[in-house]
N, C-alpha and C. Protein backbone atom coordinates (compact mmCIF):
# COMPACT_ATOMS: atom_id res chain seq x y z
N UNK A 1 23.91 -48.89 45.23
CA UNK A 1 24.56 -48.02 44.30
C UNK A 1 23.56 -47.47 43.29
N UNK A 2 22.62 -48.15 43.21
CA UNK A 2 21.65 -47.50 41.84
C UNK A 2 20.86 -46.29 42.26
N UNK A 3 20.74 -46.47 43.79
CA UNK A 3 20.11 -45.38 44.28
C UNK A 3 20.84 -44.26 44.89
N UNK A 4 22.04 -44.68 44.48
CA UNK A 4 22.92 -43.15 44.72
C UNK A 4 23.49 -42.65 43.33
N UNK A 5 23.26 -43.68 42.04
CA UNK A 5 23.57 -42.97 40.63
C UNK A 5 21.85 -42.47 40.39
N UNK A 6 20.80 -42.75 40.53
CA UNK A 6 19.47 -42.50 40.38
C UNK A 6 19.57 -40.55 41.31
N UNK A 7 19.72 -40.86 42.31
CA UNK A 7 20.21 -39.44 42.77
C UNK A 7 21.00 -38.54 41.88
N UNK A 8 22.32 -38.66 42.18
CA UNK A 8 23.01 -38.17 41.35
C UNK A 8 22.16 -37.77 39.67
N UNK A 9 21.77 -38.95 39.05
CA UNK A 9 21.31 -38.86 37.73
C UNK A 9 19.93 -37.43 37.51
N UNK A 10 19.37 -37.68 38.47
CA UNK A 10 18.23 -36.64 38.98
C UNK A 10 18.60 -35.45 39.18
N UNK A 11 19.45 -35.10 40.05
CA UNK A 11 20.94 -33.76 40.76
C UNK A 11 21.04 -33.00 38.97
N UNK A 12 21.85 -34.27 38.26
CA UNK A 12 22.04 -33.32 36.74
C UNK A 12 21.04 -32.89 36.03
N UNK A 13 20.14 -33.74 35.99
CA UNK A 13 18.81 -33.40 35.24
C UNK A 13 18.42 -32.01 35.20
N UNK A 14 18.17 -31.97 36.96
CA UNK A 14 17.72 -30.91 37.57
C UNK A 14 18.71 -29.27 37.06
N UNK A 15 20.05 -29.66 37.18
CA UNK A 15 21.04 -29.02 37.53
C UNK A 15 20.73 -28.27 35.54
N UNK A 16 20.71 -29.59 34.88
CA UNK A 16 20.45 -28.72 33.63
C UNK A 16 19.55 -28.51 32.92
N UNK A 17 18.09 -28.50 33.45
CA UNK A 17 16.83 -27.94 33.73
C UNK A 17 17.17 -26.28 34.16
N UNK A 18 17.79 -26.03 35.47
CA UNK A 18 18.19 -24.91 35.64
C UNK A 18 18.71 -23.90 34.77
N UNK A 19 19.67 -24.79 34.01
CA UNK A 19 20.80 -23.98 33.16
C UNK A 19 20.04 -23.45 32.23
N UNK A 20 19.30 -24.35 31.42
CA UNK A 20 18.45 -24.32 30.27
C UNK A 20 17.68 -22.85 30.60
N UNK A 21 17.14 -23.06 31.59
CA UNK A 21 16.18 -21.48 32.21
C UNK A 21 16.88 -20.22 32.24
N UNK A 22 18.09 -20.31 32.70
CA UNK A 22 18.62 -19.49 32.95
C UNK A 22 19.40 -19.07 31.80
N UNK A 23 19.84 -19.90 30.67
CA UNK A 23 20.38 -19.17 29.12
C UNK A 23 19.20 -18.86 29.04
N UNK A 24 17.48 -19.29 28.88
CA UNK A 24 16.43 -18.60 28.24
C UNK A 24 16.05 -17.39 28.69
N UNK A 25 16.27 -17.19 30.04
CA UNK A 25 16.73 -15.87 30.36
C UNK A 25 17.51 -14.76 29.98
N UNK A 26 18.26 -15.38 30.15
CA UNK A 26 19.68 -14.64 29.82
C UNK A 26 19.34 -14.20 28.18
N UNK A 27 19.23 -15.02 27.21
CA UNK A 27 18.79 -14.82 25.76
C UNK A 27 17.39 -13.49 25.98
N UNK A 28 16.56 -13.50 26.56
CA UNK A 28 15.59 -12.90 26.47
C UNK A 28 16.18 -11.12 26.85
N UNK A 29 17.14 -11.24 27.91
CA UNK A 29 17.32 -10.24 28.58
C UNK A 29 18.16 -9.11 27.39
N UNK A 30 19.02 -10.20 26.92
CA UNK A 30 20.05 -10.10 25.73
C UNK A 30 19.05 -9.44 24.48
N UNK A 31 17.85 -9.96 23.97
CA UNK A 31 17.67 -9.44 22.93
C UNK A 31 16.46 -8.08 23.29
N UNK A 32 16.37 -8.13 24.87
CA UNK A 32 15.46 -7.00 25.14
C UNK A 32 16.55 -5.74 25.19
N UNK A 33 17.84 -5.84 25.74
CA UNK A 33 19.00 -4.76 25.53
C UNK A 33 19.33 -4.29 24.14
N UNK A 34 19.42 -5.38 23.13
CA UNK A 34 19.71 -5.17 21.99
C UNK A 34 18.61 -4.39 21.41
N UNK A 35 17.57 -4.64 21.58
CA UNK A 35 16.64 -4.44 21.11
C UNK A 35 16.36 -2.37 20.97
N UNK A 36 16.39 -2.34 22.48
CA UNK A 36 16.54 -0.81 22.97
C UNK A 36 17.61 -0.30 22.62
N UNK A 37 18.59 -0.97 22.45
CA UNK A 37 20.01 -0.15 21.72
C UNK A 37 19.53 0.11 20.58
N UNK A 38 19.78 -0.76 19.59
CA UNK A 38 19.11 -0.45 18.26
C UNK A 38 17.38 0.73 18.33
N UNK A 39 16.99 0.42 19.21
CA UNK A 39 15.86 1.54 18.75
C UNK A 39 16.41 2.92 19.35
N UNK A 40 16.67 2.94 20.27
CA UNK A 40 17.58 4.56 20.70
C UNK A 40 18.70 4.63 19.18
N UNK A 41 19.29 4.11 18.99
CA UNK A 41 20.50 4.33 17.57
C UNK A 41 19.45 5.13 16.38
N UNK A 42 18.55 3.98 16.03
CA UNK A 42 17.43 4.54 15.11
C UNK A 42 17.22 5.39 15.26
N UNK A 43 16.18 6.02 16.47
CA UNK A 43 15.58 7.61 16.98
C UNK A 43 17.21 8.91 16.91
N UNK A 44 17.80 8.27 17.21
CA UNK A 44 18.99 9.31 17.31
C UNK A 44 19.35 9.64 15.41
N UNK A 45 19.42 8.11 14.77
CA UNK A 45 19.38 8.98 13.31
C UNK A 45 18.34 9.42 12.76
N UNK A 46 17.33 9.37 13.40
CA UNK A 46 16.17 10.48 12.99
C UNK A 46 15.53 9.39 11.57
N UNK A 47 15.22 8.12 12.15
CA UNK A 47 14.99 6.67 10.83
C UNK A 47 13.51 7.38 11.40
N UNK A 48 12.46 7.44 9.84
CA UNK A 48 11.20 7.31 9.73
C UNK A 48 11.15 5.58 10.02
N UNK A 49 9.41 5.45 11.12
CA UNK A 49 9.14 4.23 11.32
C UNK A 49 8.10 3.91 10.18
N UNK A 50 8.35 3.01 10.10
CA UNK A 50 7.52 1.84 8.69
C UNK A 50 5.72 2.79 9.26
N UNK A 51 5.18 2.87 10.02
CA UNK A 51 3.92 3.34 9.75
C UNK A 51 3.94 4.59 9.22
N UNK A 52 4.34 5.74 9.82
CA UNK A 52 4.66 6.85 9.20
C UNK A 52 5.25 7.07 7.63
N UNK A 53 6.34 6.13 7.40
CA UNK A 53 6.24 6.09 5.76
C UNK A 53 5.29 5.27 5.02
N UNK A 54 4.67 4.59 6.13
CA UNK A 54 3.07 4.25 4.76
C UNK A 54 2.13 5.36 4.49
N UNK A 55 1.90 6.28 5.66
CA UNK A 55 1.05 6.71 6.15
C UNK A 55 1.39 7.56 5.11
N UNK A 56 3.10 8.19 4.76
CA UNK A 56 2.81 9.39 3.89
C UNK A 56 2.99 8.95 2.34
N UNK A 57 3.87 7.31 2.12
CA UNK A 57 3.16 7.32 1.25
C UNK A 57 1.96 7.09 0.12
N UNK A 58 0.97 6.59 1.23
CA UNK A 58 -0.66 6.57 0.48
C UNK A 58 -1.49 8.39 0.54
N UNK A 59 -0.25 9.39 0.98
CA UNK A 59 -0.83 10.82 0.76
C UNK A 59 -0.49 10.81 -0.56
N UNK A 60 1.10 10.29 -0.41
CA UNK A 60 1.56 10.71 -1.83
C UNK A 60 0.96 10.05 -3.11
N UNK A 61 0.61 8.86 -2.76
CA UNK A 61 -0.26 8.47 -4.17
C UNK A 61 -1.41 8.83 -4.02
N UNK A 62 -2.60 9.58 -3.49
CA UNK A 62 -3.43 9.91 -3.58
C UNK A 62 -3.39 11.45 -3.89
N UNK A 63 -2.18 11.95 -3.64
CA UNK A 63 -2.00 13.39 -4.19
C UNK A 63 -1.76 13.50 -6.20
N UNK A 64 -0.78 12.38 -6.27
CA UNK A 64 -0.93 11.61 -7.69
C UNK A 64 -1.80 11.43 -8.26
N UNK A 65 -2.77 10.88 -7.69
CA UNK A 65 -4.24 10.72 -8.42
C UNK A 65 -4.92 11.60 -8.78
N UNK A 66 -4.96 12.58 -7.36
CA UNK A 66 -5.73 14.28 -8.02
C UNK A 66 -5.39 15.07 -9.08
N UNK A 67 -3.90 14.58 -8.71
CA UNK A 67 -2.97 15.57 -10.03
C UNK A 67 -3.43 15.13 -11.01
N UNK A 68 -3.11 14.07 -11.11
CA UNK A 68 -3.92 13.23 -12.74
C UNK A 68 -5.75 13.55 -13.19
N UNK A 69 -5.82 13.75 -12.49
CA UNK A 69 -7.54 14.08 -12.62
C UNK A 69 -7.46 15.28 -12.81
N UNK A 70 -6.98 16.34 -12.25
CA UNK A 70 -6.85 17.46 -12.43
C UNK A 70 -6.38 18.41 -14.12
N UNK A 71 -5.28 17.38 -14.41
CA UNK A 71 -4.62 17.48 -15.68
C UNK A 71 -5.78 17.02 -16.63
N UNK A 72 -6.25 16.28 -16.35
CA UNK A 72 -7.41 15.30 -17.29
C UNK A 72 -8.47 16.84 -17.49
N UNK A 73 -8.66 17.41 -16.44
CA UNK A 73 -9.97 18.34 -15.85
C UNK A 73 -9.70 19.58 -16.77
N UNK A 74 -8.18 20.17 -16.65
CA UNK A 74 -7.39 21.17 -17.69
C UNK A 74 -7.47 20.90 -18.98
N UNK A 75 -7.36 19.64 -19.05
CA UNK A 75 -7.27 19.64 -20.84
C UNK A 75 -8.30 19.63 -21.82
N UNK A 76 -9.52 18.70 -20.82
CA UNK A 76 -11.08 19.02 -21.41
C UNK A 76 -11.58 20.59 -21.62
N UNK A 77 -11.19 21.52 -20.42
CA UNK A 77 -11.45 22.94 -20.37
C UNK A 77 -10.80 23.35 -21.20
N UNK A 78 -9.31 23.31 -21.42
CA UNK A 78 -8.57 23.94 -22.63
C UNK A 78 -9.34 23.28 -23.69
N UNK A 79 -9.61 22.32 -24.43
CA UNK A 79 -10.11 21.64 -25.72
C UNK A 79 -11.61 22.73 -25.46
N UNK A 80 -12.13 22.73 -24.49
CA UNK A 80 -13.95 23.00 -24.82
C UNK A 80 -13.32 24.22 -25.36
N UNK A 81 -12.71 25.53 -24.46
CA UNK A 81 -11.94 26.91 -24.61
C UNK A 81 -11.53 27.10 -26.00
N UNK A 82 -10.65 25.86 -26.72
CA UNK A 82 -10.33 26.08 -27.95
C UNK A 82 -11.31 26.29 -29.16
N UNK A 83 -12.54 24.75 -28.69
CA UNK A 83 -13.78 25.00 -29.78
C UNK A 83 -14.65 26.44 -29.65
N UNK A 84 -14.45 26.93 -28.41
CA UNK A 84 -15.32 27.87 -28.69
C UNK A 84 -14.47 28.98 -29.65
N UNK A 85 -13.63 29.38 -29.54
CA UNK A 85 -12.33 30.49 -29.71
C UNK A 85 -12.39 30.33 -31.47
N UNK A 86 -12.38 28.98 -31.60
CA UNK A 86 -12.17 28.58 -33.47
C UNK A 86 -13.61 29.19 -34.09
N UNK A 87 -15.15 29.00 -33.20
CA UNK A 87 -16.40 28.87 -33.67
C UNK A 87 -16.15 30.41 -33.48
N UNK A 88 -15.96 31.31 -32.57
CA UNK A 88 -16.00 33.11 -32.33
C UNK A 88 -14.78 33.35 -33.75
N UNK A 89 -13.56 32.49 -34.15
CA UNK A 89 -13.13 33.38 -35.36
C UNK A 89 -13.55 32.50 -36.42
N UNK A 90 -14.49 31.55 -37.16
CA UNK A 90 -15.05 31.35 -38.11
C UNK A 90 -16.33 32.76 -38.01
N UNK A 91 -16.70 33.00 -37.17
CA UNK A 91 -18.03 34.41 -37.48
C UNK A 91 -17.57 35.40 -38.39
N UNK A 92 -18.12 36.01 -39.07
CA UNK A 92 -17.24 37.63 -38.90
C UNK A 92 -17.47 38.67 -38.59
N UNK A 93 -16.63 39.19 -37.99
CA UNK A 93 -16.93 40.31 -37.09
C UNK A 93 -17.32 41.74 -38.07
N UNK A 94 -18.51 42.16 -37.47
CA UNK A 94 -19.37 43.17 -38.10
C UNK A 94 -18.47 44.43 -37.77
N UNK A 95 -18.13 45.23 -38.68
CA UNK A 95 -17.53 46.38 -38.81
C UNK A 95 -18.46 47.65 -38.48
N UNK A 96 -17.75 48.64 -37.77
CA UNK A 96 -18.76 49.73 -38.22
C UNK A 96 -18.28 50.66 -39.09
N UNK A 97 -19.48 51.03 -39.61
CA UNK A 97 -19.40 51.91 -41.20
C UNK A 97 -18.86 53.24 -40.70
N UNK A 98 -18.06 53.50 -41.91
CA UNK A 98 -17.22 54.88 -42.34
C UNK A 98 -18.05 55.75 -43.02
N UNK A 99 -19.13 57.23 -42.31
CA UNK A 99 -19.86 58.02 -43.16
C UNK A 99 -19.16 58.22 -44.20
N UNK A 100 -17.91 58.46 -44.01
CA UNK A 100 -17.48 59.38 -45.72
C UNK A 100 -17.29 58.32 -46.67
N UNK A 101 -18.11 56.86 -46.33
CA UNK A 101 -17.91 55.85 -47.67
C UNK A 101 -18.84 55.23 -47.59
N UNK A 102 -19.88 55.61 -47.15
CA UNK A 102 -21.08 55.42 -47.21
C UNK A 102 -21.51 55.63 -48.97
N UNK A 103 -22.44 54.81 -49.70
CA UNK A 103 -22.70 55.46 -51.04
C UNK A 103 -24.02 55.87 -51.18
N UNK A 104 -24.57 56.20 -50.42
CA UNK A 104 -26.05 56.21 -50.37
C UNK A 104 -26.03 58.08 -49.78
N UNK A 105 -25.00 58.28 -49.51
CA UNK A 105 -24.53 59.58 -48.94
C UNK A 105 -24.30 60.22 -50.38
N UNK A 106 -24.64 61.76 -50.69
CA UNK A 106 -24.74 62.54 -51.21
C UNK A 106 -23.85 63.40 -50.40
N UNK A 107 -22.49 63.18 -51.14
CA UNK A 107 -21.07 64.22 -50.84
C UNK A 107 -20.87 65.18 -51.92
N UNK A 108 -21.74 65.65 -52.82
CA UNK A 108 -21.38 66.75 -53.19
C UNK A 108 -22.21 68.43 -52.91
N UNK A 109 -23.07 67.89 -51.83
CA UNK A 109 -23.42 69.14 -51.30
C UNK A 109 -22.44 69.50 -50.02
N UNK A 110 -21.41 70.30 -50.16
CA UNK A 110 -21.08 70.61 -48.62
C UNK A 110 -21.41 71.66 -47.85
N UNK A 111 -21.63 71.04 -46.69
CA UNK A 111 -22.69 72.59 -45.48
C UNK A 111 -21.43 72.94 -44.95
N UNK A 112 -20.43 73.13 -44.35
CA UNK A 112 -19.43 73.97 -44.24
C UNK A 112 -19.53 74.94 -45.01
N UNK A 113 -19.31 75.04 -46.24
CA UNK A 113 -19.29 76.34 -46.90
C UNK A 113 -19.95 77.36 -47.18
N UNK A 114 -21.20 76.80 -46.28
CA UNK A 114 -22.67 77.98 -46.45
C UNK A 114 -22.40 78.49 -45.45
């Protein structure tokens, strides 16, 4: 009898050795379907993939950065633009002279009338 429960005992072993393989199967097959469902669902709502939104956003912070440098770049040029603009109206601007107020001019001879 021991060697027909030793059989038998072996038969189940075996029997759920099998089983075991065959749910790990079955599980594998299961999350490779799921898997492709969910990624066809994704592509159909038009989901950005995780590389592509890194990808754009290290454009976008590096477009940030220029901007900021750029603004930095404007405001030094406006400030230099301003000192010069203040130093051109501290000068003063040289007029040109009016003959008939000139005083060094002798206006009581007039040549018209000769």
């Amino acid at each position: 009898m021991t060697q027909t429960s030793n059989r038998f005992l072996d038969e189940m072993a075996r029997l759920m050795n099998d089983a075991a393989g065959v749910a790990q199967g079955v599980r594998r097959e299961f999350d490779t379907l799921f898997r492709s469902q969910a990624e066809r669902i994704l592509r159909d709502l038009d989901v950005v993939q995780r590389e592509e939104f890194e990808a754009v956003k290290d454009m976008a912070r590096l477009a940030r950065e220029e901007n900021e440098a750029l603004k930095a770049r404007i405001a030094a040029l406006e400030a230099k633009s301003e000192i010069k603009s203040e130093i051109k109206a501290d000068k003063p601007v040289k007029k040109a002279k009016d003959p008939s107020k000139d005083p060094n001019k002798d206006t009581s001879k007039d040549t018209s009338a000769e």
